[in-house]
C-alpha atoms as a PDB file:
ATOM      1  CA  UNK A   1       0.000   0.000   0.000  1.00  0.00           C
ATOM      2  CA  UNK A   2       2.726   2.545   0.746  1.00  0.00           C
ATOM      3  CA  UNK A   3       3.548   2.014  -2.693  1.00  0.00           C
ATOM      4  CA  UNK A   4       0.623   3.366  -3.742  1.00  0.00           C
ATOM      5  CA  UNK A   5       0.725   6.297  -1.593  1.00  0.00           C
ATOM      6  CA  UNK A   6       3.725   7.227  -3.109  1.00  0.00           C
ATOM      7  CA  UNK A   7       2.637   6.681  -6.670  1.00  0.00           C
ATOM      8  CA  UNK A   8      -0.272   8.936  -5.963  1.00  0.00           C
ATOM      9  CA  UNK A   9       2.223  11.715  -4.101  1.00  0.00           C
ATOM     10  CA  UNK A  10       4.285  11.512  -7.047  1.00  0.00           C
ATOM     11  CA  UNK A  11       1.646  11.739  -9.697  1.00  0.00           C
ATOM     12  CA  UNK A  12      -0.062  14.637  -7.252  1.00  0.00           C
ATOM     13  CA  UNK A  13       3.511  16.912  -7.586  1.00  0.00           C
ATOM     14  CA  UNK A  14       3.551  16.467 -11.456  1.00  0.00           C
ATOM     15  CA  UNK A  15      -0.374  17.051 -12.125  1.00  0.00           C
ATOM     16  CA  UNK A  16      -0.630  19.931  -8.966  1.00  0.00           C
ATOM     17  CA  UNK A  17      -1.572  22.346 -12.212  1.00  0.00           C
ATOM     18  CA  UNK A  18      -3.619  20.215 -13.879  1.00  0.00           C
ATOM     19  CA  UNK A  19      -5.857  20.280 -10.324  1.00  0.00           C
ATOM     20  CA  UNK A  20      -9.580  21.408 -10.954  1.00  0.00           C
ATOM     21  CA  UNK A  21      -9.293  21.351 -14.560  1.00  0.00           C
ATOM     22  CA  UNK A  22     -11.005  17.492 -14.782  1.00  0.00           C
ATOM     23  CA  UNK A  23     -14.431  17.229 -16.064  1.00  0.00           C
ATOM     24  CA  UNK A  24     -16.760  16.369 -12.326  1.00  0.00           C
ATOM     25  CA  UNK A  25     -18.532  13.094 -12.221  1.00  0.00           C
ATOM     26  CA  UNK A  26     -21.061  11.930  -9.626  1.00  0.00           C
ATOM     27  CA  UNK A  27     -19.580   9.034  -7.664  1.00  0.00           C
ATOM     28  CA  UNK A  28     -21.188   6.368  -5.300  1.00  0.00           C
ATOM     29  CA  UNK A  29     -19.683   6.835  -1.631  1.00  0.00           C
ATOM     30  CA  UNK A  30     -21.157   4.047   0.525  1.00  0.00           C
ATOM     31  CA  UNK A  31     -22.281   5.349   3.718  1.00  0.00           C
ATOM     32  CA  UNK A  32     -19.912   3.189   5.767  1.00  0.00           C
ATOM     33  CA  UNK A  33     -17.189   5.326   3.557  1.00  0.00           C
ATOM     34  CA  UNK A  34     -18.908   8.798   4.284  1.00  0.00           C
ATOM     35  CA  UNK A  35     -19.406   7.567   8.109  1.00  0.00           C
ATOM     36  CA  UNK A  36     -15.414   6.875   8.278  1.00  0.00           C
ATOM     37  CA  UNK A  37     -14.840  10.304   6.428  1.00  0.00           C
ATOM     38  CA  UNK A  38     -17.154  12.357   8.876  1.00  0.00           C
ATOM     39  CA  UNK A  39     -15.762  10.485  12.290  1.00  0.00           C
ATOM     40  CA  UNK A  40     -12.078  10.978  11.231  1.00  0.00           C
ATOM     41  CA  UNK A  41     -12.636  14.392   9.619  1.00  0.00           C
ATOM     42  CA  UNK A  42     -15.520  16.097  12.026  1.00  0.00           C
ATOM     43  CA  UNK A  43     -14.303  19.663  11.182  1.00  0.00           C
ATOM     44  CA  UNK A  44     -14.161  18.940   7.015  1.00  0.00           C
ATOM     45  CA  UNK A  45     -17.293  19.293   4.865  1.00  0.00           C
ATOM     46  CA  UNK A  46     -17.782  18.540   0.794  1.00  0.00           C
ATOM     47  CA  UNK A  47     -14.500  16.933   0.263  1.00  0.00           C
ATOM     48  CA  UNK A  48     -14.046  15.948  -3.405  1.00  0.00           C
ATOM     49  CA  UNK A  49     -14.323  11.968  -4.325  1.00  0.00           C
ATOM     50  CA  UNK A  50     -12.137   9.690  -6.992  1.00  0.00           C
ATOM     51  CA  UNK A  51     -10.803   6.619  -7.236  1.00  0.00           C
ATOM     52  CA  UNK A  52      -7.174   6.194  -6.637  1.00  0.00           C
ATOM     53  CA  UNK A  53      -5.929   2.311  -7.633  1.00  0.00           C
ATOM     54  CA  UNK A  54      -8.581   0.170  -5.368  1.00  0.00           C
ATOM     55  CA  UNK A  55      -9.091   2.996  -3.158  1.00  0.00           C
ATOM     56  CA  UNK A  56     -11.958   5.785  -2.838  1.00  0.00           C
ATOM     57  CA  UNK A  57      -9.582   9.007  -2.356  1.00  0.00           C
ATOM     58  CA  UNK A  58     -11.306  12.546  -0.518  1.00  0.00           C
ATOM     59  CA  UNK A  59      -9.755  15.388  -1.227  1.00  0.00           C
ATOM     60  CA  UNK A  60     -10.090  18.382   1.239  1.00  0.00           C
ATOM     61  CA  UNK A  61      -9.003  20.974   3.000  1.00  0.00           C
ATOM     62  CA  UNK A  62      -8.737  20.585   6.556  1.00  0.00           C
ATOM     63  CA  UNK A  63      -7.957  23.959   8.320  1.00  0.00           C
ATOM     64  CA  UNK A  64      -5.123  25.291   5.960  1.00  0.00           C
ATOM     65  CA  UNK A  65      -3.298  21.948   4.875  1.00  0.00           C
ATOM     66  CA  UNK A  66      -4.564  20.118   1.666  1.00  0.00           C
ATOM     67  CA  UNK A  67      -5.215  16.642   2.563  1.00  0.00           C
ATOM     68  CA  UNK A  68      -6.212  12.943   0.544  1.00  0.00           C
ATOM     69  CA  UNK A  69      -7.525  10.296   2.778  1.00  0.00           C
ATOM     70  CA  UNK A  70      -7.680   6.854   1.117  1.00  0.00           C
ATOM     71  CA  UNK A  71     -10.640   4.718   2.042  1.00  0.00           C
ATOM     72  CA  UNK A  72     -10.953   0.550   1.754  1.00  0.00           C
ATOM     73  CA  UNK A  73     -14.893   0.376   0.297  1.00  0.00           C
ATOM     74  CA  UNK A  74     -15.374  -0.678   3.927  1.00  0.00           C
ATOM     75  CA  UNK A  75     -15.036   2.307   4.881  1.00  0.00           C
ATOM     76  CA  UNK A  76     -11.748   1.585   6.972  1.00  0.00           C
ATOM     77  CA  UNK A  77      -9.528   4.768   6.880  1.00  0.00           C
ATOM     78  CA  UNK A  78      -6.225   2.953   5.214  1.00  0.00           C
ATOM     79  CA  UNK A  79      -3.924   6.392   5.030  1.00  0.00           C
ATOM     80  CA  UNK A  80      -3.927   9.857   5.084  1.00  0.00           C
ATOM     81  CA  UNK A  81      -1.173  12.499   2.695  1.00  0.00           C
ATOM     82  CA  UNK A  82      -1.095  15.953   4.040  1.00  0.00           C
ATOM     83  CA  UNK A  83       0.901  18.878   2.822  1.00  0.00           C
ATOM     84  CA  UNK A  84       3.147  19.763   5.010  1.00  0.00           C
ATOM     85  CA  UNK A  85       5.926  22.704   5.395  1.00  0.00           C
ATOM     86  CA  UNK A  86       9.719  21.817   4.965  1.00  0.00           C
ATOM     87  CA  UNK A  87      10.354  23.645   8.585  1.00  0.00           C
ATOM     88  CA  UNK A  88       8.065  20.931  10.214  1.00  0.00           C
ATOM     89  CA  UNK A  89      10.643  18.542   9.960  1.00  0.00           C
ATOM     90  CA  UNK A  90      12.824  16.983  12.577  1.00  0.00           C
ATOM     91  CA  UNK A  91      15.643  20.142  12.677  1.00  0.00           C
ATOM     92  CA  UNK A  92      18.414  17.379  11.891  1.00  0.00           C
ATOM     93  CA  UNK A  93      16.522  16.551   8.356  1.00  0.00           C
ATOM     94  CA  UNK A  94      16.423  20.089   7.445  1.00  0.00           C
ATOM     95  CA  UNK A  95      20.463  20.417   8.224  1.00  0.00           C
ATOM     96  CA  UNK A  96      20.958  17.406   6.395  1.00  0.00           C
ATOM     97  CA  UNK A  97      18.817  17.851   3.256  1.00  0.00           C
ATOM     98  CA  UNK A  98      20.426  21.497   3.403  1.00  0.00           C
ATOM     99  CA  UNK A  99      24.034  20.766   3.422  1.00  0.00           C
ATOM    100  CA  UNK A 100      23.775  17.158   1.375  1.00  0.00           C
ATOM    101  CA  UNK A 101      21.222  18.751  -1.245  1.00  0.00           C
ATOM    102  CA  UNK A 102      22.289  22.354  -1.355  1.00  0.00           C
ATOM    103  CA  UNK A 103      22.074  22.897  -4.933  1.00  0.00           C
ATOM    104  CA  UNK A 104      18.626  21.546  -5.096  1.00  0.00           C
ATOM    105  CA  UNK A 105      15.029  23.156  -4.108  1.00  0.00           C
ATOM    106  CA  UNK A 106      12.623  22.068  -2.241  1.00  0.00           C
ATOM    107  CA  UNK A 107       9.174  21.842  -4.155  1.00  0.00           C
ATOM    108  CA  UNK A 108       7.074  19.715  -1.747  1.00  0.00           C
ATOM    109  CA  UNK A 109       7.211  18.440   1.371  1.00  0.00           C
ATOM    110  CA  UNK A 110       3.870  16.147   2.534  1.00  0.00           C
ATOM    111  CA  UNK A 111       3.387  14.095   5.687  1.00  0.00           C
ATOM    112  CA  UNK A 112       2.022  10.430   5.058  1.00  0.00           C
ATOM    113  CA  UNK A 113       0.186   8.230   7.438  1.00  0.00           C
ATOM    114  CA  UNK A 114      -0.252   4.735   6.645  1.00  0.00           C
ATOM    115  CA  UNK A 115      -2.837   3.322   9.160  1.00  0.00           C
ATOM    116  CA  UNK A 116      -2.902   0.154   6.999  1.00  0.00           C
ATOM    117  CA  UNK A 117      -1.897  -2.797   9.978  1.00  0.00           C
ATOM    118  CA  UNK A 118      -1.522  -5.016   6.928  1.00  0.00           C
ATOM    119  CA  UNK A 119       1.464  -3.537   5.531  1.00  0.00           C
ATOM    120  CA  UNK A 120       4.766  -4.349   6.942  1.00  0.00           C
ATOM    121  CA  UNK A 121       7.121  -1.874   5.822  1.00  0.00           C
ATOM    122  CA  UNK A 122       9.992  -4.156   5.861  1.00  0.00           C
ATOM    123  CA  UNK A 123       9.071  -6.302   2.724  1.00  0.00           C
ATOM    124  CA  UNK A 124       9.886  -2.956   1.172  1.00  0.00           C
ATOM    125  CA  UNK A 125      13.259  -3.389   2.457  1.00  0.00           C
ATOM    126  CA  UNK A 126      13.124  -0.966   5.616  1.00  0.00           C
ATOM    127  CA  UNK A 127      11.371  -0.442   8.989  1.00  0.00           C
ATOM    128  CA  UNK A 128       9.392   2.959   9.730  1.00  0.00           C
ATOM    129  CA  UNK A 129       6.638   4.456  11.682  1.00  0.00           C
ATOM    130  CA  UNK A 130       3.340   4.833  10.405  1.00  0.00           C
ATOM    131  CA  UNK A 131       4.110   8.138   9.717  1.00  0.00           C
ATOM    132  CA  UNK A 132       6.449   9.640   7.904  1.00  0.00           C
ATOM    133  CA  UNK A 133       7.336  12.945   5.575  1.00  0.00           C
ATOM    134  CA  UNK A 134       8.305  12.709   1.954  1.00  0.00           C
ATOM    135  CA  UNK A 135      10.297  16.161   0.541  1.00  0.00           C
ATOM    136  CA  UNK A 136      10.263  15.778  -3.506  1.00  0.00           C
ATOM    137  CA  UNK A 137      13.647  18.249  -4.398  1.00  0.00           C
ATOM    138  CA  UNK A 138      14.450  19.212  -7.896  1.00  0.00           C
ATOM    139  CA  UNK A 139      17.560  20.241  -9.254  1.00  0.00           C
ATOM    140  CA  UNK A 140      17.697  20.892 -13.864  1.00  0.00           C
ATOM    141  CA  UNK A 141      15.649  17.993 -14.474  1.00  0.00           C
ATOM    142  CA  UNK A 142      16.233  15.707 -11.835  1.00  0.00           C
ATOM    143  CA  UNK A 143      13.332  15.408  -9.257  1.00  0.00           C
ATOM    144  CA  UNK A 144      14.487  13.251  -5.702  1.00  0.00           C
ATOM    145  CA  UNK A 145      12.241  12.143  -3.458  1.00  0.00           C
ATOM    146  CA  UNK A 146      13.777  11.655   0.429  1.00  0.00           C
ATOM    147  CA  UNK A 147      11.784   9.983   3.024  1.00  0.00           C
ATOM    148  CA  UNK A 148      12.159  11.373   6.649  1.00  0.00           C
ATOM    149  CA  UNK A 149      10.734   9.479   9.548  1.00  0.00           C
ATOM    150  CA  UNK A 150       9.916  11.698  12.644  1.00  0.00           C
ATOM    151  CA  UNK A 151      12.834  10.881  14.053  1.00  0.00           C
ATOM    152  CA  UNK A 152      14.790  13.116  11.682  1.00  0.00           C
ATOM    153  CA  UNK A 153      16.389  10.077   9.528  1.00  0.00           C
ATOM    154  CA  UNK A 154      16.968  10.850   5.589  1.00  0.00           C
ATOM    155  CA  UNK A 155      17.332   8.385   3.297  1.00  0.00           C
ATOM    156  CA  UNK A 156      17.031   8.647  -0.231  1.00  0.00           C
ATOM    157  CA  UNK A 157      13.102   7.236  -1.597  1.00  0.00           C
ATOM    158  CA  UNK A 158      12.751   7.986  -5.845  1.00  0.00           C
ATOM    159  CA  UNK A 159      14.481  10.016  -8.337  1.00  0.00           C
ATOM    160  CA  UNK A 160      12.867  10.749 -11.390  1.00  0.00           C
ATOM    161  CA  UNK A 161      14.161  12.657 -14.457  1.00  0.00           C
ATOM    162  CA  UNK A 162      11.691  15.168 -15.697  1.00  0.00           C
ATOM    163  CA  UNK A 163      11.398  15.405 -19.863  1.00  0.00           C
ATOM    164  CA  UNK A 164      11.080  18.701 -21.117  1.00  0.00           C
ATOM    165  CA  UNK A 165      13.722  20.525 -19.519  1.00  0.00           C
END
């Protein structure tokens, strides 16, 4: 599942622009879905439905931050992507990412929850937290994608090179 998360955070920084400009369709939301929503999100009204993979995705904005929640069909709340700012991180990450990636800049930092109990991050080849952020830097046309638990530990997640440029 965190690989999906991902896809979708990395797919969300290169269509960002593109946001708003897709034609609206009605979509089912079971009520089990729209219960999980409401309980999890009290203070959130009219987010915006999709599909995402085999999830039902709700886009909103809760207080200031833009937020996806990814819901089974179930209704069971399976992981949350926030935005997040680069100076919430764990003051270690931001000295490391600033001295190791100095000639790059920051483009988006978001914080990702995986409440999946399914998923054990190690068959991915590492341990983490539920939560964790993701900063996607970009440097020409190279794009790199660090992951940063909340401990303040960098390692290097995706690098992508961006046509175009």
């Amino acid at each position: 599942m965190k690989k999906i998360f991902i896809a979708a955070f990395t797919l969300a920084t290169l269509s960002a622009a593109a946001h708003g400009t897709a034609k609206k369709t009605t979509l089912f939301i079971p009520a089990t879905v729209s219960s999980s929503f409401n309980a999890n999100f009290p203070d959130v009204s009219n987010p915006s439905w999709s599909w995402d993979q085999q999830y039902l995705k709700a886009t909103f904005v809760e207080g200031t931050t833009s937020a996806n929640a990814f819901f089974s069909s179930d209704g069971t709340l399976e992981g949350t992507i926030k935005s997040a700012n680069f100076y919430a991180l764990p003051a270690s990450a931001q000295e490391h990412i600033n001295n190791k990636y100095k000639d790059y800049t920051v483009e988006e930092t978001i914080l990702f929850t995986d409440n999946d109990p399914y998923v054990d991050s190690r068959m991915f080849g590492y341990e983490d937290s539920p939560s964790n952020y993701f900063v996607s830097l970009k440097k020409d046309n190279k794009e790199l994608i660090l992951k940063v638990d909340l401990d303040g530990s960098v390692s290097y997640y995706h690098e992508d090179t961006l046509k175009g440029k």
